[in-house]
Structure formats: structure tokens, C-alpha cells
C-alpha atoms as a PDB file:
ATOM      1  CA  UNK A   1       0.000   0.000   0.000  1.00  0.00           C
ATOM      2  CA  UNK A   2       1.165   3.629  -0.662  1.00  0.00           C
ATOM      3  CA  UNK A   3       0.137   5.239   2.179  1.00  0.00           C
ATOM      4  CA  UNK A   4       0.213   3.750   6.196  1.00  0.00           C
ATOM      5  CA  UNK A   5      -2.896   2.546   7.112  1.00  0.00           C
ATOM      6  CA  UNK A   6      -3.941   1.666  10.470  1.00  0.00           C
ATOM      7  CA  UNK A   7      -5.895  -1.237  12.414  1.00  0.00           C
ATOM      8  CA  UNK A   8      -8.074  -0.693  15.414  1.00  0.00           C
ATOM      9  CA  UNK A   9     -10.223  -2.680  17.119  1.00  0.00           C
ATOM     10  CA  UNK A  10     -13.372  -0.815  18.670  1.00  0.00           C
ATOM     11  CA  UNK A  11     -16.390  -1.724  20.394  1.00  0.00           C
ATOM     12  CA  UNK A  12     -19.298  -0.938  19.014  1.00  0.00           C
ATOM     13  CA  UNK A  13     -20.746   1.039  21.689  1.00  0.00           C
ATOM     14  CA  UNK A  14     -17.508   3.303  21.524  1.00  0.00           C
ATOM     15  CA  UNK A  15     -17.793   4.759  18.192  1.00  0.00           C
ATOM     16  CA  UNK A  16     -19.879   7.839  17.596  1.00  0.00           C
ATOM     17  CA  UNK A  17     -21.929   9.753  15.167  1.00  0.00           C
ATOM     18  CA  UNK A  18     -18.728  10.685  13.263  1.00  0.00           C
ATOM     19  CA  UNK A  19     -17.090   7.461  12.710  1.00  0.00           C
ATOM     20  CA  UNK A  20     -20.883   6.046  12.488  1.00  0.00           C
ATOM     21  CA  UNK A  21     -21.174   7.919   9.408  1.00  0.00           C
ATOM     22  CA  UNK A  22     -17.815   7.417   8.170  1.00  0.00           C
ATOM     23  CA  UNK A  23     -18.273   3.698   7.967  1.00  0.00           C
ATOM     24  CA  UNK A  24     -22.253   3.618   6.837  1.00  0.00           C
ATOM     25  CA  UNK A  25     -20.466   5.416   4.117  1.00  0.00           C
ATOM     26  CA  UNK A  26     -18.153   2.851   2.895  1.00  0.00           C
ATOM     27  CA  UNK A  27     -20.886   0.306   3.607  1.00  0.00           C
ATOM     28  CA  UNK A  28     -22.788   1.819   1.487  1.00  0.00           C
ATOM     29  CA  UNK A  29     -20.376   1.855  -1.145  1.00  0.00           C
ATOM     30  CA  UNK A  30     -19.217  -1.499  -1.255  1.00  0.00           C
ATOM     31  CA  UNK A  31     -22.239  -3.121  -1.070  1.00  0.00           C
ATOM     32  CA  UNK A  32     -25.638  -2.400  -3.297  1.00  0.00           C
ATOM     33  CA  UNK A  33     -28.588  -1.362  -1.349  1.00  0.00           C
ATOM     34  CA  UNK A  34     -27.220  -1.469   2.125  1.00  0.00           C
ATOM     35  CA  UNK A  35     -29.890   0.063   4.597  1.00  0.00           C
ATOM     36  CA  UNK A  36     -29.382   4.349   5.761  1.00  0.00           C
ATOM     37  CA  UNK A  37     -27.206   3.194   8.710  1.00  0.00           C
ATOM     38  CA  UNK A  38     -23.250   1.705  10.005  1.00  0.00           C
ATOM     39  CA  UNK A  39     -24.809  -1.986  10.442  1.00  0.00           C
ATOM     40  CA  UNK A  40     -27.284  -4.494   8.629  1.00  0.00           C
ATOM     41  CA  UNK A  41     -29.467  -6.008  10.918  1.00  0.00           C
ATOM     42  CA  UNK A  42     -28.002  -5.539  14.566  1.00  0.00           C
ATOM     43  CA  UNK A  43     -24.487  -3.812  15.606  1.00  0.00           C
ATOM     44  CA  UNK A  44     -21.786  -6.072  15.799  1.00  0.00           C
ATOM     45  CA  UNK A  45     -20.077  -5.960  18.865  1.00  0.00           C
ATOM     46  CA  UNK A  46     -16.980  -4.676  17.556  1.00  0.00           C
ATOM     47  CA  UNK A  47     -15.133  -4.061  14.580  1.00  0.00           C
ATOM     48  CA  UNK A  48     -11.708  -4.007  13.054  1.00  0.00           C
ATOM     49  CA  UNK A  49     -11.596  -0.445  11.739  1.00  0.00           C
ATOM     50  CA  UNK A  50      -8.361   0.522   9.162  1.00  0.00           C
ATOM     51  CA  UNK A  51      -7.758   4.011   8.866  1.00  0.00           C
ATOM     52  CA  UNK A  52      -5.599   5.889   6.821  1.00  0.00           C
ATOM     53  CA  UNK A  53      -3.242   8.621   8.115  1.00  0.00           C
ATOM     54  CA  UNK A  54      -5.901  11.451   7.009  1.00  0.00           C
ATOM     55  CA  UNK A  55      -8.346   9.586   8.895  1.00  0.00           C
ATOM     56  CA  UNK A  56     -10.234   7.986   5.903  1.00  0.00           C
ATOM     57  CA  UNK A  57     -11.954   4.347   6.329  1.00  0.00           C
ATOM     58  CA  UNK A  58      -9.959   2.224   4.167  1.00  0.00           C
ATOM     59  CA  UNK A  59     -11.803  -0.878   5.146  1.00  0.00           C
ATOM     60  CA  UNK A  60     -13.887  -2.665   8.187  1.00  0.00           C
ATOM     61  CA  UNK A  61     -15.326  -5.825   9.302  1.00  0.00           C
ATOM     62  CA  UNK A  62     -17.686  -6.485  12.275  1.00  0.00           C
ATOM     63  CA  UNK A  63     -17.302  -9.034  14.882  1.00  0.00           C
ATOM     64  CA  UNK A  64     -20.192 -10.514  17.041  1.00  0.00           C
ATOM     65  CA  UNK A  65     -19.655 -12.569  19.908  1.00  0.00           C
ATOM     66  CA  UNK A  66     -21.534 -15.594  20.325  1.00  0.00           C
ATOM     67  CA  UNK A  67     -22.702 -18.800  21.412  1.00  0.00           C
ATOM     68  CA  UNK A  68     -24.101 -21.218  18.887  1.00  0.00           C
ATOM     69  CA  UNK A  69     -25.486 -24.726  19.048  1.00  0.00           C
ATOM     70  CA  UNK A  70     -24.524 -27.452  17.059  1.00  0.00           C
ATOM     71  CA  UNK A  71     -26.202 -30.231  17.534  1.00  0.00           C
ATOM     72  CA  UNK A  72     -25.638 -31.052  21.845  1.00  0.00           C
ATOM     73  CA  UNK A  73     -23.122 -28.878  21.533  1.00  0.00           C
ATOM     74  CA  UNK A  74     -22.509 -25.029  22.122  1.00  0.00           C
ATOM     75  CA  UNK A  75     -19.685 -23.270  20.852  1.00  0.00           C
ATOM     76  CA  UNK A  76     -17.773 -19.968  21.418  1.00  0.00           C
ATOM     77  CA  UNK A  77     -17.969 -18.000  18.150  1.00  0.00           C
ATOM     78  CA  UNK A  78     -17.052 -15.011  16.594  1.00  0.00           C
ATOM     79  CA  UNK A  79     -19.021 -14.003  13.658  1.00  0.00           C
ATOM     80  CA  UNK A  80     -17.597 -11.686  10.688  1.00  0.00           C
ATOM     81  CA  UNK A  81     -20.107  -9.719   9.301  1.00  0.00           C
ATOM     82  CA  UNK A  82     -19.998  -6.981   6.644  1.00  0.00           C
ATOM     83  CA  UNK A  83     -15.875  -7.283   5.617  1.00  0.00           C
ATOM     84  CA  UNK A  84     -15.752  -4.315   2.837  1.00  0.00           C
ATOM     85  CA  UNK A  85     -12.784  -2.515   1.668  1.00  0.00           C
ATOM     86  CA  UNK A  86     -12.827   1.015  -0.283  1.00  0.00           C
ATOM     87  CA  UNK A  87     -12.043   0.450  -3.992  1.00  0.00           C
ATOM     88  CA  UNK A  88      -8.858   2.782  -3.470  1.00  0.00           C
ATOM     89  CA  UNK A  89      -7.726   0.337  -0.910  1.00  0.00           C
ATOM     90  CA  UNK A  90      -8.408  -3.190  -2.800  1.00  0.00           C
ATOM     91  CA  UNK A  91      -5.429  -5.557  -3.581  1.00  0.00           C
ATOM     92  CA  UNK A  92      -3.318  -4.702  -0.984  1.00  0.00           C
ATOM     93  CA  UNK A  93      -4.283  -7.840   1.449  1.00  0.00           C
ATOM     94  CA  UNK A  94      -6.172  -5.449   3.841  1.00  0.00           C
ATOM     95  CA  UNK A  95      -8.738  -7.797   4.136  1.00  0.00           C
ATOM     96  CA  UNK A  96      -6.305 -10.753   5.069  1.00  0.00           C
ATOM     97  CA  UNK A  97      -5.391  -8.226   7.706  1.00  0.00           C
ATOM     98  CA  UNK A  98      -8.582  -8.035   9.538  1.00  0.00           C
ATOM     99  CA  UNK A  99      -9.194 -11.506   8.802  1.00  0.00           C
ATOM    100  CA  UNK A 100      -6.286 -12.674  10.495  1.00  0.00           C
ATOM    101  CA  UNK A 101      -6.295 -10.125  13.516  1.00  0.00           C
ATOM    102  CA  UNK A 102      -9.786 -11.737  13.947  1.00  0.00           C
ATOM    103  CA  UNK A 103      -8.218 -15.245  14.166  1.00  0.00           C
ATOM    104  CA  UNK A 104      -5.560 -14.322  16.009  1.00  0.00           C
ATOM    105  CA  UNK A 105      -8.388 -12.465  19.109  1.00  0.00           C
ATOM    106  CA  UNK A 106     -10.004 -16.025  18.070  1.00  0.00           C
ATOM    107  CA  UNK A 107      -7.456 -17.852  19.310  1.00  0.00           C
ATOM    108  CA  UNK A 108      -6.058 -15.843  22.656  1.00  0.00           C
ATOM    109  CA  UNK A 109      -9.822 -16.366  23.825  1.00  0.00           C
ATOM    110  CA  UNK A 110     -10.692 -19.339  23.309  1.00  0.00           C
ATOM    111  CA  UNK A 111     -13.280 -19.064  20.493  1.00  0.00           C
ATOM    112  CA  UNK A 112     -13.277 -22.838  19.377  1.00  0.00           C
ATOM    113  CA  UNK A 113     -15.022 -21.480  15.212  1.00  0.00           C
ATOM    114  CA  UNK A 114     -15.292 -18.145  13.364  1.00  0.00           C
ATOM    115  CA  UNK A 115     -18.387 -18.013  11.327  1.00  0.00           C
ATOM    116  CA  UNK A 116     -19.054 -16.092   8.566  1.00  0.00           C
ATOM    117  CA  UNK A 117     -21.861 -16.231   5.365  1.00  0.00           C
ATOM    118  CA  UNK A 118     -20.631 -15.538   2.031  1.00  0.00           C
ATOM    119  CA  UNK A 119     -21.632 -15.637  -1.272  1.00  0.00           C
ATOM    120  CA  UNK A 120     -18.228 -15.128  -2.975  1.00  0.00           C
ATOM    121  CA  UNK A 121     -15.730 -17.419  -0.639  1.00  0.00           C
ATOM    122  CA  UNK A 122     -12.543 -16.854  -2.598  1.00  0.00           C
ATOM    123  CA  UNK A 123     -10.879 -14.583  -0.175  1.00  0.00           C
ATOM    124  CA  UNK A 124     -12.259 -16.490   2.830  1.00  0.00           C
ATOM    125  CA  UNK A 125     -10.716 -19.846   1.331  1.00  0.00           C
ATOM    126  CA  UNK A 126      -7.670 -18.348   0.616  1.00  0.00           C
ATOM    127  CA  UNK A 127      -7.396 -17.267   4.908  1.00  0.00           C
ATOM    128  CA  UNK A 128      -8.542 -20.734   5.814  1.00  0.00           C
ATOM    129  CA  UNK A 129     -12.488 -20.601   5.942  1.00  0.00           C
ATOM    130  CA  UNK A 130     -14.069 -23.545   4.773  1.00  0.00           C
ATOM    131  CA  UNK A 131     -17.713 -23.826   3.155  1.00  0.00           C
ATOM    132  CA  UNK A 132     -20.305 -26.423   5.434  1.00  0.00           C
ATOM    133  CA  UNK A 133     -23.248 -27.973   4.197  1.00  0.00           C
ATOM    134  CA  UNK A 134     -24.758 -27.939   7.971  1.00  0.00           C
ATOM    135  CA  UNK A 135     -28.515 -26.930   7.992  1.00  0.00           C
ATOM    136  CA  UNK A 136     -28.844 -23.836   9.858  1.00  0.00           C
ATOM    137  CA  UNK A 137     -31.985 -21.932  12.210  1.00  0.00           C
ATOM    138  CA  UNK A 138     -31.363 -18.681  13.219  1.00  0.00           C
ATOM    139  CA  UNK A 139     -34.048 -15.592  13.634  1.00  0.00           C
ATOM    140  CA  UNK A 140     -35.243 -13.412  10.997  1.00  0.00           C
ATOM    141  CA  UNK A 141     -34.730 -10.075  11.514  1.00  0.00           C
ATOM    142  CA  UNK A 142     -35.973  -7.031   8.734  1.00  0.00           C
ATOM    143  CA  UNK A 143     -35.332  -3.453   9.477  1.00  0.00           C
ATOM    144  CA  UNK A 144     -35.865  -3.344  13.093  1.00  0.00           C
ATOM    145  CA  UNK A 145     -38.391  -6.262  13.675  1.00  0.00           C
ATOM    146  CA  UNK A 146     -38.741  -9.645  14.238  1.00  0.00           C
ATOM    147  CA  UNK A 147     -40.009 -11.528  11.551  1.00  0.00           C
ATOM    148  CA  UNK A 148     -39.787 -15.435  13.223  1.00  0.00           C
ATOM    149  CA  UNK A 149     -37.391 -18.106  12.894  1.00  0.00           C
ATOM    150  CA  UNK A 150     -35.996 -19.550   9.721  1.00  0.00           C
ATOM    151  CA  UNK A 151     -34.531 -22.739   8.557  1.00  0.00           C
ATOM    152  CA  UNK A 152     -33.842 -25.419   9.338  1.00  0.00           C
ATOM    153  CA  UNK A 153     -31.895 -25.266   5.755  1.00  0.00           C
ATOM    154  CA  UNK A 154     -28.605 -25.149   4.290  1.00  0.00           C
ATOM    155  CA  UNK A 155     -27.740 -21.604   3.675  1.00  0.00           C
ATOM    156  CA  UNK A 156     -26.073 -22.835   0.868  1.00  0.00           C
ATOM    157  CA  UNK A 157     -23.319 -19.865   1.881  1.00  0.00           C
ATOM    158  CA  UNK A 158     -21.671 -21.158   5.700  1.00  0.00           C
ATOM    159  CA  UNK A 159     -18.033 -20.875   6.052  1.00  0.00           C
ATOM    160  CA  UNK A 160     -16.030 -21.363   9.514  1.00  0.00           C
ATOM    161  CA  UNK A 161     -12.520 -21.237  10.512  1.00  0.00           C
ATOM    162  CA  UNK A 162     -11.574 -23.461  13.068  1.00  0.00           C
ATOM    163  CA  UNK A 163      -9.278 -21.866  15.452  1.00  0.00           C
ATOM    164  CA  UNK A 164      -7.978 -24.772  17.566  1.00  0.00           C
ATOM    165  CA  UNK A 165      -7.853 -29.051  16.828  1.00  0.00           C
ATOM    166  CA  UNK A 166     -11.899 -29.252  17.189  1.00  0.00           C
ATOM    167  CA  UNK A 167     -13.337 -30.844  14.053  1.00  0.00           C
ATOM    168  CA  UNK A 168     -16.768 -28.988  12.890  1.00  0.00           C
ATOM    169  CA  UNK A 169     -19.712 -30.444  13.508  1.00  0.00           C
ATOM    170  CA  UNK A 170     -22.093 -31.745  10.864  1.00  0.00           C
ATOM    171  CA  UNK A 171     -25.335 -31.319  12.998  1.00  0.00           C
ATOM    172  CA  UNK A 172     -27.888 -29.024  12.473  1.00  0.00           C
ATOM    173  CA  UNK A 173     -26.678 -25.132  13.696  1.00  0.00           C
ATOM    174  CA  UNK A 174     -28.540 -23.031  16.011  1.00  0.00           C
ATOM    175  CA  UNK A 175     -27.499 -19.405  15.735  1.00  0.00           C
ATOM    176  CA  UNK A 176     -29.521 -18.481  19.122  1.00  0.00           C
ATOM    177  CA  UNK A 177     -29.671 -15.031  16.707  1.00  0.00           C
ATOM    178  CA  UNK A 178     -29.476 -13.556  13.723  1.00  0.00           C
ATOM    179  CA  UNK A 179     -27.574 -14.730  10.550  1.00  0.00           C
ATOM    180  CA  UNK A 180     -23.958 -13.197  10.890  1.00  0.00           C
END
């Protein structure tokens, strides 16, 4: 990269109305039709934020913490939600950055998965996500309201990262939440 670019991590609750807007911006332009706020459904709980030396968002990824069901058994989990870098910043491995910061948090806390949902897993394969075929339930959430529980159904787009010696699962998932 040309320019120095720095990477925070920040709970959600911490940032404000400036950085709020900041990063609903670049949201907004990475992905089509992305709702008039910093988050999709719910906040994360925190996210890796990488800033530029003028203070520009050069890319960001939420984090949620989380429980999950598999099966009889409940996992620690950290679930990436809405990785985007700025066009100016693309193919420079900033996203391996905050990928692998988020493994290595993983790992010093004993999250036994990462989870993410993609539609495009060529990045996440390449940091060592790998797609599952595990039929998934998780609550349906639209613009502020509860809309009742989907699934049980493939997804057709799970990844996970393990980030210890535990095997996945292939039991049925319970996100106790909202799809990551």
C-alpha cells in the first residue's frame, strides 16, 4: 500500500456519530442497497476499523460474539459480518489483515469457530475458511423487527474457521440469533 494505514479494534458502543457515518459510508459503497445506517441487521459488537493517516476508512469488518449450538453442543464464536474494503484500498491484502487479527483475538480467547456467510468465498478460502453444508436456524430479523425463525436449511453460503484441533460439527446449527 502507498500510504500507512492503520488497524483498530473498537467496540461498538464506543464509536460515535462521526465514525458512524464514516463507515455507513463505505458500507454503502461497497455493497448495493445497504440500509441508511453503520450496520445491517443488529451492531456487531466490535469491529476491526483501518484508517488511513488522514483519517479515511480504508476498510472494516464487524465481529459478534456468540454462542451457537450445534447439535448437543454449544460453541464460542465469533461471527464476521460486513468485511468491505474502499475500492482505493483493494489488492493490498487489507482484508487478510482483519481476517487474520480476527483469528488471532479467536485464538487468545478461546473461540473454538469463526463463522461467517458468504456468497463469494474466494478470499475467505484463501485465509482458511471452509464452506459447510450444515442446515442452519437462526431468527429473521428485517429493518428493526422480528419476523420469526428460519430454517432449518442449508444456507447454501456457511463458512467457519476453526481456530484450535476441534473438528466442525455436521449437525444441524442453532445461531440463538441472527444470521452473521
Amino acid at each position: 500500500m502507498s500510504e500507512a494505514i492503520t488497524v483498530t479494534r473498537v467496540a461498538e458502543a464506543e464509536i460515535g456519530p462521526d465514525l458512524s457515518g464514516r463507515l455507513q459510508s463505505l458500507l454503502q459503497a461497497c455493497f448495493p442497497e445497504y440500509p441508511d445506517r453503520s450496520y445491517f441487521k443488529l451492531p456487531p459488537h466490535f469491529r476491526y476499523i483501518a484508517t488511513t493517516g488522514n483519517g479515511h476508512v480504508a476498510a472494516q469488518m464487524g465481529v459478534e460474539f456468540r454462542v451457537i449450538r450445534v447439535g448437543d453442543t454449544v460453541l464460542r464464536t465469533f461471527g464476521v459480518v460486513d468485511l468491505c474494503v474502499a475500492d482505493a484500498q483493494r489488492s493490498h491484502g487489507l482484508a487478510g489483515t482483519l481476517l487474520a487479527e480476527v483469528t488471532a483475538l479467536a485464538r487468545s480467547c478461546g473461540m473454538a469457530f469463526i463463522v461467517l456467510f458468504a456468497d463469494d468465498d474466494r478470499l475467505y478460502t484463501r485465509n482458511g475458511w471452509t464452506r459447510v453444508t450444515n442446515r442452519c436456524s437462526w431468527l429473521r430479523i428485517n429493518d428493526h423487527v422480528t419476523l420469526g425463525l428460519a430454517g432449518p436449511e442449508d444456507t447454501g453460503v456457511m463458512m467457519v474457521k476453526a481456530t484450535g484441533e476441534q473438528p466442525w460439527p455436521e449437525d444441524d446449527v442453532d445461531l440463538l440469533g441472527h444470521l452473521f
